[in-house]
Protein backbone atom coordinates (compact mmCIF):
# COMPACT_ATOMS: atom_id res chain seq x y z
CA UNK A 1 36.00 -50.90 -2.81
CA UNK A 2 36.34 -48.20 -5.23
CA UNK A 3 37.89 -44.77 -3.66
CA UNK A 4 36.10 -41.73 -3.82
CA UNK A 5 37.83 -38.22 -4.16
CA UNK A 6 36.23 -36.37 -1.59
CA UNK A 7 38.69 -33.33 -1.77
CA UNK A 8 36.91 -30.26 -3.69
CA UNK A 9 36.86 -29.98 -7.47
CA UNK A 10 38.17 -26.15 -7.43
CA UNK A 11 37.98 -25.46 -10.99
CA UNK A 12 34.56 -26.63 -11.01
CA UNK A 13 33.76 -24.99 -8.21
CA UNK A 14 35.04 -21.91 -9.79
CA UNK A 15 32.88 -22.47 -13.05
CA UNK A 16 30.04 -22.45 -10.68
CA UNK A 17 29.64 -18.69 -10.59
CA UNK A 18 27.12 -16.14 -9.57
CA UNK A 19 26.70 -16.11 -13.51
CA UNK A 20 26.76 -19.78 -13.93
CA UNK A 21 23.95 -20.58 -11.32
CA UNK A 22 21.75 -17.55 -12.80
CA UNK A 23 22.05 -19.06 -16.19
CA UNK A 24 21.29 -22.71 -15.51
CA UNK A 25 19.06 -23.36 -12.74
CA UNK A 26 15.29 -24.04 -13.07
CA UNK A 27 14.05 -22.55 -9.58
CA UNK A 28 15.24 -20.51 -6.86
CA UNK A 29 16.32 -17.54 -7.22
CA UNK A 30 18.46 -17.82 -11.12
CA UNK A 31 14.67 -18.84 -12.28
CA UNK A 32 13.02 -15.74 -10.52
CA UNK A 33 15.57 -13.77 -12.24
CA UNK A 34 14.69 -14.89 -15.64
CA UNK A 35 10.95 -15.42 -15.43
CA UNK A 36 11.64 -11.07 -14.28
CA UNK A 37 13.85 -10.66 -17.53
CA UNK A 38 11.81 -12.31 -19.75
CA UNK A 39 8.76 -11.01 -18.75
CA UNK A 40 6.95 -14.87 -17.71
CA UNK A 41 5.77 -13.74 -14.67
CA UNK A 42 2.15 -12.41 -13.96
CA UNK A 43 3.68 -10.32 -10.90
CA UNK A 44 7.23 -9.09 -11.93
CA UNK A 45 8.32 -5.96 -14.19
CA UNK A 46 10.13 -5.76 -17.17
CA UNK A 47 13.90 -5.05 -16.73
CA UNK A 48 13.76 -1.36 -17.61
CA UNK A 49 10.98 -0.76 -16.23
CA UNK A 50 10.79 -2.13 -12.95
CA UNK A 51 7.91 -0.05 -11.29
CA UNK A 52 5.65 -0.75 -14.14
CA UNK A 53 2.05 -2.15 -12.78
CA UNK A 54 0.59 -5.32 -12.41
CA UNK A 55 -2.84 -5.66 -10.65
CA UNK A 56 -5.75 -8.51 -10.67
CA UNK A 57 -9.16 -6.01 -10.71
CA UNK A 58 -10.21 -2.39 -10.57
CA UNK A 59 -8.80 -1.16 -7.06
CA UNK A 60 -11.01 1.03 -5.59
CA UNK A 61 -7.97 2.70 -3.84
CA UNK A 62 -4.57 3.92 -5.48
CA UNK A 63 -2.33 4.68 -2.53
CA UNK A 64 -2.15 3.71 1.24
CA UNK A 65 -0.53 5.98 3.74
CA UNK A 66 0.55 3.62 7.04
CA UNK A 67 0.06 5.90 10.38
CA UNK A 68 1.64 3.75 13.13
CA UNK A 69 1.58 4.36 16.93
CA UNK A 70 4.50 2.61 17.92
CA UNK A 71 4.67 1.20 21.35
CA UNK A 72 0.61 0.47 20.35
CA UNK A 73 -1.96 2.56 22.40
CA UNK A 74 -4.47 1.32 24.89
CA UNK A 75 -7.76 0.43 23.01
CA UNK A 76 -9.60 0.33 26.33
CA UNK A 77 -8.65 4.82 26.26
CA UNK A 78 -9.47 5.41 22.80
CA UNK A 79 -11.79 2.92 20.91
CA UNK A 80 -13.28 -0.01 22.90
CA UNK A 81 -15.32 1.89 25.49
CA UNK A 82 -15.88 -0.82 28.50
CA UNK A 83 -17.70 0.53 31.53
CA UNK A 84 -17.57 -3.31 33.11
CA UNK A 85 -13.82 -2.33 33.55
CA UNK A 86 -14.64 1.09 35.15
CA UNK A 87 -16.63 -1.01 37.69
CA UNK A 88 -14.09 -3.64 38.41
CA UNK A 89 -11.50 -0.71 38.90
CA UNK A 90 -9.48 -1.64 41.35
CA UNK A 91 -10.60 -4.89 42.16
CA UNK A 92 -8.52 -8.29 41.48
CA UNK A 93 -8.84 -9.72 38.22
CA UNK A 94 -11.20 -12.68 37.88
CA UNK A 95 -9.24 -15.76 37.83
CA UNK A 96 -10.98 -16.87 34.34
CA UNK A 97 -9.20 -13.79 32.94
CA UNK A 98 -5.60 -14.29 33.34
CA UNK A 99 -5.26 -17.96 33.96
CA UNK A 100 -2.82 -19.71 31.98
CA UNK A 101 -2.18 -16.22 30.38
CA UNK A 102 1.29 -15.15 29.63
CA UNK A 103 2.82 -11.45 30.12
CA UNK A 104 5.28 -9.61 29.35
CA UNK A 105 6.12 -8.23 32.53
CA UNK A 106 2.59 -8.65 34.85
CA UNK A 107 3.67 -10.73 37.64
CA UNK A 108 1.10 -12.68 40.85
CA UNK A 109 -2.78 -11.54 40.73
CA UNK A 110 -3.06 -8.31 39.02
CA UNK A 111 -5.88 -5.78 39.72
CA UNK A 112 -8.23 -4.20 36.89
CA UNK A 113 -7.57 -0.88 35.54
CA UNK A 114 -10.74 1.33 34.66
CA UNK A 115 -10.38 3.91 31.94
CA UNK A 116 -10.48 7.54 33.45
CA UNK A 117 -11.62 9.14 30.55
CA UNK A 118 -15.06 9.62 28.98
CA UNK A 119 -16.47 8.17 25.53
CA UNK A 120 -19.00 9.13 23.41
CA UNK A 121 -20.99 7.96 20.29
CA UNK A 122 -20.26 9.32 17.15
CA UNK A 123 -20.76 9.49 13.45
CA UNK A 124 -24.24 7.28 11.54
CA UNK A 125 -23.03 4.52 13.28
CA UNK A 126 -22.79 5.69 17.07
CA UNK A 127 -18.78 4.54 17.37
CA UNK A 128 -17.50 5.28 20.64
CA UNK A 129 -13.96 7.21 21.14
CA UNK A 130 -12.30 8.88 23.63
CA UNK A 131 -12.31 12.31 24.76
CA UNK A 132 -8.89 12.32 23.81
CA UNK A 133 -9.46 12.12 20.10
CA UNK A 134 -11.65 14.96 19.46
CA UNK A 135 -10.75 15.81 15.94
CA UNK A 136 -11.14 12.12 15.05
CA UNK A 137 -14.39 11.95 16.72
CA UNK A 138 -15.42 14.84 14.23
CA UNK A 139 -14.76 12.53 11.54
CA UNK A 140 -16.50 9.92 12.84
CA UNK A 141 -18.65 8.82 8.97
CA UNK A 142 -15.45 8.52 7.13
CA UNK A 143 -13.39 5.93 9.54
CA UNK A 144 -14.29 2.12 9.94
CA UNK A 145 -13.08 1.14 13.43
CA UNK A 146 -12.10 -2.60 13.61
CA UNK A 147 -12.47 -3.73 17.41
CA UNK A 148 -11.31 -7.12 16.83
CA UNK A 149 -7.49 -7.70 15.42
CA UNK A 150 -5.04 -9.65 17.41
CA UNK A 151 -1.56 -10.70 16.69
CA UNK A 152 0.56 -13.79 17.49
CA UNK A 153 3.33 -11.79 18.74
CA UNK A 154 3.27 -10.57 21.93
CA UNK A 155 6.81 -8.56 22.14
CA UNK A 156 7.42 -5.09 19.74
CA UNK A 157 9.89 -6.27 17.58
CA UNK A 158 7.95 -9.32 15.85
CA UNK A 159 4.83 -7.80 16.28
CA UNK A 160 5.68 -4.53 13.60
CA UNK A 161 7.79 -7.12 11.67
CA UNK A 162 4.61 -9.34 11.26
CA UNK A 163 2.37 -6.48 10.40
CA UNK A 164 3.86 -4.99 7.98
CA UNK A 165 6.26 -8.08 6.29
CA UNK A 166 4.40 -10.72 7.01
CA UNK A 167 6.70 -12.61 9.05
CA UNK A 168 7.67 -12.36 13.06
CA UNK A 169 11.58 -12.95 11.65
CA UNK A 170 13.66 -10.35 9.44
CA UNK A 171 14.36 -11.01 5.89
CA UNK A 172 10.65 -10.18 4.29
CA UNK A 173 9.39 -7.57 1.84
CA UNK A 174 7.54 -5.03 3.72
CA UNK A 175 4.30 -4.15 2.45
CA UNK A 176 5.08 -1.32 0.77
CA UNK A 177 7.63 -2.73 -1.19
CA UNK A 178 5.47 -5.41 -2.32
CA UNK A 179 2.96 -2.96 -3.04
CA UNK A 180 5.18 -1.12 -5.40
CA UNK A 181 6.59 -4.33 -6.71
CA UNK A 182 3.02 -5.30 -7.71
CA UNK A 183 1.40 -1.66 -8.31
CA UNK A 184 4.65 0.44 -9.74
CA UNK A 185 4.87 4.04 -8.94
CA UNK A 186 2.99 6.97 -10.38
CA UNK A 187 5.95 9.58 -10.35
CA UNK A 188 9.17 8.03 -11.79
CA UNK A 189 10.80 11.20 -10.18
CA UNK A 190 9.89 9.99 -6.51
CA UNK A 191 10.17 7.07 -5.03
CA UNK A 192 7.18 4.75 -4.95
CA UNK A 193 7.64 3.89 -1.12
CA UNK A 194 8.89 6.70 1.34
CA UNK A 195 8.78 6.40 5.14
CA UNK A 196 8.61 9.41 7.75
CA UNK A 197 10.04 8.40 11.27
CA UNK A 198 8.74 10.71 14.40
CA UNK A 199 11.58 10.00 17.19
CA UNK A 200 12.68 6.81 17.59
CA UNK A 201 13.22 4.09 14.81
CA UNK A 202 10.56 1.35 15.38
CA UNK A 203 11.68 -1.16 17.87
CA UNK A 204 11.98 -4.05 14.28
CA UNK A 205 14.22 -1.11 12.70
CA UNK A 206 14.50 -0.69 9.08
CA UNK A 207 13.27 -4.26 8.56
CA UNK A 208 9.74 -2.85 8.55
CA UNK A 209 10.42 -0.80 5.16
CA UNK A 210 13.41 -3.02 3.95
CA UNK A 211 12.77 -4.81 0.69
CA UNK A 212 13.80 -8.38 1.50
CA UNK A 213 14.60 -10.74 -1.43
CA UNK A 214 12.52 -8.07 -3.83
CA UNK A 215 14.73 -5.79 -6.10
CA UNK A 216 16.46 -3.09 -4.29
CA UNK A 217 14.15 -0.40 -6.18
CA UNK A 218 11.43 -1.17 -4.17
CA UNK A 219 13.14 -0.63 -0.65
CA UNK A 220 11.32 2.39 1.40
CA UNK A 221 13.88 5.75 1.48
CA UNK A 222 13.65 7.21 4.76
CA UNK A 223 12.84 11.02 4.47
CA UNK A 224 13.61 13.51 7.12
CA UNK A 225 12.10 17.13 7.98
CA UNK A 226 15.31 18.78 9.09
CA UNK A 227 18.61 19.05 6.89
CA UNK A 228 18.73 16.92 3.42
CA UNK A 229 15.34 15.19 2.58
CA UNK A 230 17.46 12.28 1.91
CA UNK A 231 21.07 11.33 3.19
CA UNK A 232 23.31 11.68 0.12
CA UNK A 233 21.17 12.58 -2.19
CA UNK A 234 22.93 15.73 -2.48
CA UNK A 235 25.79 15.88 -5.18
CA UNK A 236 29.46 15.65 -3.16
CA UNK A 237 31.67 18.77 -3.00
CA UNK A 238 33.10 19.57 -5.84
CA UNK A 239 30.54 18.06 -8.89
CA UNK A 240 27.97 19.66 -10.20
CA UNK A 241 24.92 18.26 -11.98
CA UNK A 242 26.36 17.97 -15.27
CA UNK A 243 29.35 16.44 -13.95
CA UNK A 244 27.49 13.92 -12.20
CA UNK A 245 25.08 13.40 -15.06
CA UNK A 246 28.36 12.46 -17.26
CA UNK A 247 29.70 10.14 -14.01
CA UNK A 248 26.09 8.44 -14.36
CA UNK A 249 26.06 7.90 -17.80
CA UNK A 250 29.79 6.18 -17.78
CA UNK A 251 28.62 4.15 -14.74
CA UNK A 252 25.41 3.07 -16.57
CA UNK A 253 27.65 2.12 -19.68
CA UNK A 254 29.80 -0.16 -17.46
CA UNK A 255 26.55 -1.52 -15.59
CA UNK A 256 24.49 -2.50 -19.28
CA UNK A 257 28.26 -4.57 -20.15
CA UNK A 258 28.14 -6.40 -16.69
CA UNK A 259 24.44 -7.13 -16.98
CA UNK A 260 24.72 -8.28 -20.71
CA UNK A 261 27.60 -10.63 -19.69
CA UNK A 262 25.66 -11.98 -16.21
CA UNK A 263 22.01 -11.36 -17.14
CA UNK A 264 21.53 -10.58 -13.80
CA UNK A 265 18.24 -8.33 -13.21
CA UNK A 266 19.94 -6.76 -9.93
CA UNK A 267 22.02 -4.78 -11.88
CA UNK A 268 19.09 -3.03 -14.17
CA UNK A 269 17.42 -2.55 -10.76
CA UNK A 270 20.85 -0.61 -9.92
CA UNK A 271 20.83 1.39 -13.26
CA UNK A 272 17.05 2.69 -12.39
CA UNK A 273 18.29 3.71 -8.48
CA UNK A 274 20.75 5.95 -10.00
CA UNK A 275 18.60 7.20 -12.34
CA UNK A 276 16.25 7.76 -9.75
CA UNK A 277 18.55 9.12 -7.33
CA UNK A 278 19.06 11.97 -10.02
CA UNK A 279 15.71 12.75 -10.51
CA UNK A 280 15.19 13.18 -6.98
CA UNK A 281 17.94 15.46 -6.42
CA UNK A 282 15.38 17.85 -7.83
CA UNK A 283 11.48 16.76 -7.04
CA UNK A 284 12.18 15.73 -3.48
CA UNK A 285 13.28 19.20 -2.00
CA UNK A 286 10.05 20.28 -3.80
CA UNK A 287 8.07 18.17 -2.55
CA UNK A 288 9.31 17.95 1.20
CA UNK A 289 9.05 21.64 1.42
CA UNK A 290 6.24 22.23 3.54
CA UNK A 291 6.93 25.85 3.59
CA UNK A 292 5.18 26.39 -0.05
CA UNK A 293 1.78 25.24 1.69
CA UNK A 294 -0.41 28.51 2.75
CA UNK A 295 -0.58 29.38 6.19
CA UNK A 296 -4.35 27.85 6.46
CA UNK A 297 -3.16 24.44 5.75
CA UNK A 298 0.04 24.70 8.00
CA UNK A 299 -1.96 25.64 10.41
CA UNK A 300 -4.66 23.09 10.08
CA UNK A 301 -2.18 20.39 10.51
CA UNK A 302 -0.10 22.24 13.37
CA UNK A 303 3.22 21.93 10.86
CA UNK A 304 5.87 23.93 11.10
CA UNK A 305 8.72 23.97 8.19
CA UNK A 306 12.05 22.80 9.41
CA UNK A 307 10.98 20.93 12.64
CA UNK A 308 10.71 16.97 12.65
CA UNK A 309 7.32 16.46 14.13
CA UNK A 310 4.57 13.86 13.32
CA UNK A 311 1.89 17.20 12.31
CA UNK A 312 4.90 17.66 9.29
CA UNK A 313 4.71 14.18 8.12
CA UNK A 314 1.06 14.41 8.02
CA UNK A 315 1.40 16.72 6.04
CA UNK A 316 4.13 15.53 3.45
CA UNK A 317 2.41 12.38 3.46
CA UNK A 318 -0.70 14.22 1.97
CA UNK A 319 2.33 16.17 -0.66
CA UNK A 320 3.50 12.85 -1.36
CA UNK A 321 0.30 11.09 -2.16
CA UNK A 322 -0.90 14.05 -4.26
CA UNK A 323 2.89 13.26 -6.49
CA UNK A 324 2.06 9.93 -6.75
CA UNK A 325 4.28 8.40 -4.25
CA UNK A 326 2.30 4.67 -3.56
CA UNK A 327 3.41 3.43 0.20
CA UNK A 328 3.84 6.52 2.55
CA UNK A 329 4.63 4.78 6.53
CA UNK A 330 5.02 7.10 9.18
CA UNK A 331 6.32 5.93 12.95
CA UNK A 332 5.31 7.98 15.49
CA UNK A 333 7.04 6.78 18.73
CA UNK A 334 6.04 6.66 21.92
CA UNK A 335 2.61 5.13 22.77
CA UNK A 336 3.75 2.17 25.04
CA UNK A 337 1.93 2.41 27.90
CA UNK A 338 3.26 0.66 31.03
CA UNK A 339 2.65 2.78 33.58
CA UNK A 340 6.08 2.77 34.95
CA UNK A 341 6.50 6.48 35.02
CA UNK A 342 5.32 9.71 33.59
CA UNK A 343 6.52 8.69 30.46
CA UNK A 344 4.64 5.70 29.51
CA UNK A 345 1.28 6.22 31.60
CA UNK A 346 -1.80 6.34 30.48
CA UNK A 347 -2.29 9.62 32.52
CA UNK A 348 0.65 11.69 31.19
CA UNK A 349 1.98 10.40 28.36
CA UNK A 350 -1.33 8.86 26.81
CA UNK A 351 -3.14 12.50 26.57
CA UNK A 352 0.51 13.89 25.58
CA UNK A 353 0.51 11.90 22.39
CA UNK A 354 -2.53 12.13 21.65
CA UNK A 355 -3.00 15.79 21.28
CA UNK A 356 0.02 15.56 19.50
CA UNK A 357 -1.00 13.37 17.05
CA UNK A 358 -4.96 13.93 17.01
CA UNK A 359 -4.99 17.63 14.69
CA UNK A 360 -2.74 16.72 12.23
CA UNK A 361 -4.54 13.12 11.88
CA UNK A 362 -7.73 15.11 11.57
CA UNK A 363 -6.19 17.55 9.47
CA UNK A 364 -4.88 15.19 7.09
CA UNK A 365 -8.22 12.84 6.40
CA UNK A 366 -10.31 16.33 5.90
CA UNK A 367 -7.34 17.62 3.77
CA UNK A 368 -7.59 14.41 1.60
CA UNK A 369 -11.51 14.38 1.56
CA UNK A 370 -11.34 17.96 0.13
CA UNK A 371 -8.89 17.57 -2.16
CA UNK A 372 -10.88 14.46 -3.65
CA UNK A 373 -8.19 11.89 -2.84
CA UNK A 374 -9.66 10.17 0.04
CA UNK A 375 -12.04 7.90 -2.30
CA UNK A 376 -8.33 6.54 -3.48
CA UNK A 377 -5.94 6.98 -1.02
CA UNK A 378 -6.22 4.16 1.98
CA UNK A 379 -5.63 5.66 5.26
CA UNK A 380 -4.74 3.35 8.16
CA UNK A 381 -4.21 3.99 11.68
CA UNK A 382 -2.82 0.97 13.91
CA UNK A 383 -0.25 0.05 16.80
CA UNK A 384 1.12 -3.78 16.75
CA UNK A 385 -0.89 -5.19 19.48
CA UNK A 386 -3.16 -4.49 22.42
CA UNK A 387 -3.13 -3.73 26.10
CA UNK A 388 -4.26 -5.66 28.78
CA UNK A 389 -7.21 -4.96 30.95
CA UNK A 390 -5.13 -5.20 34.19
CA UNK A 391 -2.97 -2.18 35.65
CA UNK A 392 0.51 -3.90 35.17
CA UNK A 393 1.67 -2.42 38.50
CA UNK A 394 5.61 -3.34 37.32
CA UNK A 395 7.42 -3.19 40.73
CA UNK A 396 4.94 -2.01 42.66
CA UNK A 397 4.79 1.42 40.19
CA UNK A 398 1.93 4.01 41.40
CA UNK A 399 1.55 5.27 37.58
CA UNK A 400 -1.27 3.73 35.78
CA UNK A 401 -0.54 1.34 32.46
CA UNK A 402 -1.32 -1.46 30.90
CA UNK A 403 0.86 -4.34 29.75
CA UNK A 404 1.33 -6.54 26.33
CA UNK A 405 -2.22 -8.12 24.93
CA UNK A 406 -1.78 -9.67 21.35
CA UNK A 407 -5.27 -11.23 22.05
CA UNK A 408 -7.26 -8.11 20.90
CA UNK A 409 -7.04 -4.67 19.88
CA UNK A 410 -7.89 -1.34 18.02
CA UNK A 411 -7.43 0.07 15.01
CA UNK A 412 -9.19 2.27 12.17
CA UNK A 413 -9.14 2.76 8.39
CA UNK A 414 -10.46 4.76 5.90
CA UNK A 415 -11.16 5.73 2.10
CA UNK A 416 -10.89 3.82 -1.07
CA UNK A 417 -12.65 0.77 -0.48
CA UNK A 418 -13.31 0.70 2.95
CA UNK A 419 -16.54 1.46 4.23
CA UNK A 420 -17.64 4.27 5.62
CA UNK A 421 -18.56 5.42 9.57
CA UNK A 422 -18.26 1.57 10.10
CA UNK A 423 -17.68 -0.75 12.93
CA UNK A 424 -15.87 -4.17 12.60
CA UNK A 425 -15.95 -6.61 15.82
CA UNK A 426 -16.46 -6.67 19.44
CA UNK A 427 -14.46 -8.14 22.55
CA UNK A 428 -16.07 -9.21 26.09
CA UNK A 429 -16.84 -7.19 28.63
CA UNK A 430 -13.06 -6.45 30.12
CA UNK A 431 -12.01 -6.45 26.14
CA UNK A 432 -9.72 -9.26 26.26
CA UNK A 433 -11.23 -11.56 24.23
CA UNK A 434 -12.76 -11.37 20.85
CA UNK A 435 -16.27 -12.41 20.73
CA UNK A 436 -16.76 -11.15 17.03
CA UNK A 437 -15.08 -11.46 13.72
CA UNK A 438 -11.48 -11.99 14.67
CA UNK A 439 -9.42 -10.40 12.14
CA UNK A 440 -5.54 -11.12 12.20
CA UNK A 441 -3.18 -9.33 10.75
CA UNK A 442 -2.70 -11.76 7.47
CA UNK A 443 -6.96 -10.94 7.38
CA UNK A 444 -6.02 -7.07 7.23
CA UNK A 445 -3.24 -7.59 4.99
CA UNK A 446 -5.01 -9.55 2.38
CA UNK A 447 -8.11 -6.77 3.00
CA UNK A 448 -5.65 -3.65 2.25
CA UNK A 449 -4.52 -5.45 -1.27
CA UNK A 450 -7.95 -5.90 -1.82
CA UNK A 451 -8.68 -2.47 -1.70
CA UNK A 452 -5.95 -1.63 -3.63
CA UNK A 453 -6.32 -3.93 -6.56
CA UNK A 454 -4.43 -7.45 -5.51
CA UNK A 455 -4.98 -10.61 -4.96
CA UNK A 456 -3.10 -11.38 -2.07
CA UNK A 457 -2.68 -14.79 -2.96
CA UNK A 458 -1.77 -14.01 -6.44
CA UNK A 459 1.42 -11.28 -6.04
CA UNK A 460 4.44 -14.03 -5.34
CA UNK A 461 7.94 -13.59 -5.98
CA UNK A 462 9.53 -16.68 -6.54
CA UNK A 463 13.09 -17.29 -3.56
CA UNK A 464 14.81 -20.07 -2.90
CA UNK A 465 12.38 -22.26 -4.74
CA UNK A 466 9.69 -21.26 -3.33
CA UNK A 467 6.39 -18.47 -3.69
CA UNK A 468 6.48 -16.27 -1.16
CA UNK A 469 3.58 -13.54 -0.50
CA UNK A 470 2.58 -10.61 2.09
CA UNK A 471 0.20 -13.00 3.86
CA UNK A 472 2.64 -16.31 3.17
CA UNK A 473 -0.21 -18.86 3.89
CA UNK A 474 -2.82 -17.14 5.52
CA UNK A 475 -5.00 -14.47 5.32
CA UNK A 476 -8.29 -14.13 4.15
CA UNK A 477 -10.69 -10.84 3.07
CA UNK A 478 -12.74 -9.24 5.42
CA UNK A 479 -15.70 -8.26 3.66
CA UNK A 480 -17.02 -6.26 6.67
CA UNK A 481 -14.52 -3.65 6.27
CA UNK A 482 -15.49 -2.90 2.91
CA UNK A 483 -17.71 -0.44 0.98
């Protein structure tokens, strides 16, 4: 029998470099690298210009700003009025309701929880909401409420990563990257994706604006209301902006030799960050000043310069828009309702956030509508999954809440493309279960690229051999939503 060398070939293993594997393999990642460089791809940018744009039809929207109640509200207190519930208050939950159901933290029989505030109709098409949403309830004919979205995930962390990456597991493009990886930016002095955070980071973390296996460029940057706009975006002690033009310059010299030796697109994607970095040294302070707005508009939004509050991103996200930035997220934390104190009832802390959050919503879609960006900004408003009809009662807890429901819940969208003063769905009498057009979160994925000019099925990226997308297999239009 013939012996076989099984010990490791270490010059050929060195041969096998980072530049070596670019060069010569046919899929994966070395052939989304060169189908990028060489411009053979219908979704990916040129080299130097890597937030150019690439869409499949006329969007009817531009930009999309991403309002997200983390912790995800009760729909049964805001949107999905049910007075069946009111009149089960109290009582034990029919068994057909929670058998073979599986909580988060409900444990034996539970009892049904009643909402204790009012609804009314409102708006062409009669939609019910809450007493505590007044301003919203003003604007009634230019939201579509969608009654019927549910989620696989029943837990925080895989729930935001699923709606806004497409997948319950880090590692994905969120959407905003993909959007400007497919759409570009309309400011090449701002970034095209910018997030505003309102207390705590989501419970997924950074995942939820990180840009996965995309190019770097089209990672979200973080923006804060208090101290720098940006974390090191200010020049170190010691250089000024000439100096650190002529330190960008030699470092872009340096970066064009390594990528002309490696002909790896990473490093172009480096070169524009830089560049982009500089630019912003200058339009982002601009732009994040809130302080330039008149008093009227402050006030209309309840923003005050130099505090972090969710009324100042409302209104930076409207600054932003107007600039051209294309993906504008902002967390707001705080809306898990549990009813295991003060803090996360739906008596307390439910009104608490929502007059907190309700103006400078209200502010921001009339602000929009005035300005004439509404018709091409998409504006949606969302937690990552419902709440149960039951009062979770978590160790014997007096406060009122509801536990985890990925089965159905709330949300709301409006302008470019979507229609107006609409309704979208319906759930049973307790709203637990949907009883009309289900829409999942790959459906209102697919429907927001719609809107926005994509083909959900057609913006891939090519990793690891394989074409990945926002909506990875699934997903599908929801023409109901639509103008």
């Amino acid at each position: 029998m013939k012996d076989f060398n099984l010990e490791p070939d270490m010059e050929h293993m060195r041969d096998m470099t980072r530049r070596h594997f670019l060069r010569t393999s046919g899929s994966g990642i070395g052939a989304a690298a060169l189908a990028m460089m060489m411009g053979q791809s219908d979704n990916a940018q040129a080299a130097d210009d890597p937030l150019s744009s690439v869409t499949h039809f006329a969007p009817k929207a531009k930009r999309i700003i991403y309002l997200h109640m983390a912790g995800s509200p009760p729909q049964q207190e805001l949107f999905d009025y049910k007075p069946e519930l009111i009149k089960w208050n109290g009582k034990p939950c029919p068994d057909e309701l929670f058998k073979k159901e599986r909580f988060a933290f409900i444990k034996g029989h539970p009892k049904i929880l009643g909402t204790p505030y009012k609804f009314d109709q409102h708006g062409p098409d009669g939609t019910w909401i809450s007493e505590l949403l007044p301003g919203l309830a003003s604007m009634a004919g230019d939201i579509t409420v969608v009654r019927s979205m549910f989620t696989p995930q029943f837990n925080h962390a895989p729930s935001q990563l699923l709606l806004y990456t497409g997948s319950a597991f880090p590692g994905r493009p969120a959407m905003g990257s993909w959007l400007t990886y497919g759409l570009g930016s309309e400011n090449q002095n701002l970034p095209g994706f910018v997030v505003l955070v309102s207390g705590n980071t989501p419970s997924a973390g950074k995942s939820v604006w990180g840009s996965g296996f995309l190019p770097s460029v089209h990672q979200g940057v973080q923006c804060r209301t208090t101290g720098d706009p940006v974390l090191y975006l200010s020049n170190p002690k010691g250089m000024d902006r000439s100096m650190r033009r002529k330190t960008l310059d030699a470092i872009a010299q340096m970066n064009e030799l390594k990528a002309q030796e490696d002909g790896d697109p990473e490093i172009h994607t480096r070169i524009s960050q830089y560049e982009l970095a500089y630019r912003m040294q200058m339009s982002v302070p601009e732009v994040m000043d809130i302080a330039k707005e008149p008093e009227s508009v402050r006030e209309a939004y309840g923003a005050e310069p130099g505090k972090g509050s969710f009324a100042n991103n409302c209104l930076l996200a409207r600054r932003l828009v107007e600039k051209g930035v294309r993906s504008v997220q902002l967390f707001d934390w705080g809306w898990d309702a549990h009813g295991t104190g003060p803090t996360d009832d739906i008596v307390t802390q439910l009104p608490k956030k929502c007059k907190e959050t309700d103006k400078p919503i209200t502010a921001l879609l009339r602000d929009l509508k005035q300005r004439g960006l509404l018709d091409e900004t998409l504006v949606v408003w969302t937690g990552e999954f419902g709440r149960t009809a039951m009062n979770e009662e978590r160790n014997g807890s007096k406060f009122l809440g509801r536990d985890h429901h990925p089965g159905a819940y709330s949300m709301w969208c409006a302008g470019g493309g979507i229609k107006q003063g609409g309704n979208v769905g319906a759930t049973d009498d307790f709203g637990y279960a949907i009883t009309e057009t289900p829409v999942h979160v790959h459906d209102l994925q697919a429907t927001l690229l719609h809107c926005l000019g994509i083909n959900h099925k057609k913006l891939t990226y090519r990793f690891q051999g394989r074409d990945y997308r926002l909506t990875d297999v699934h997903g599908n239009v929801i023409p109901e939503m639509l103008a």
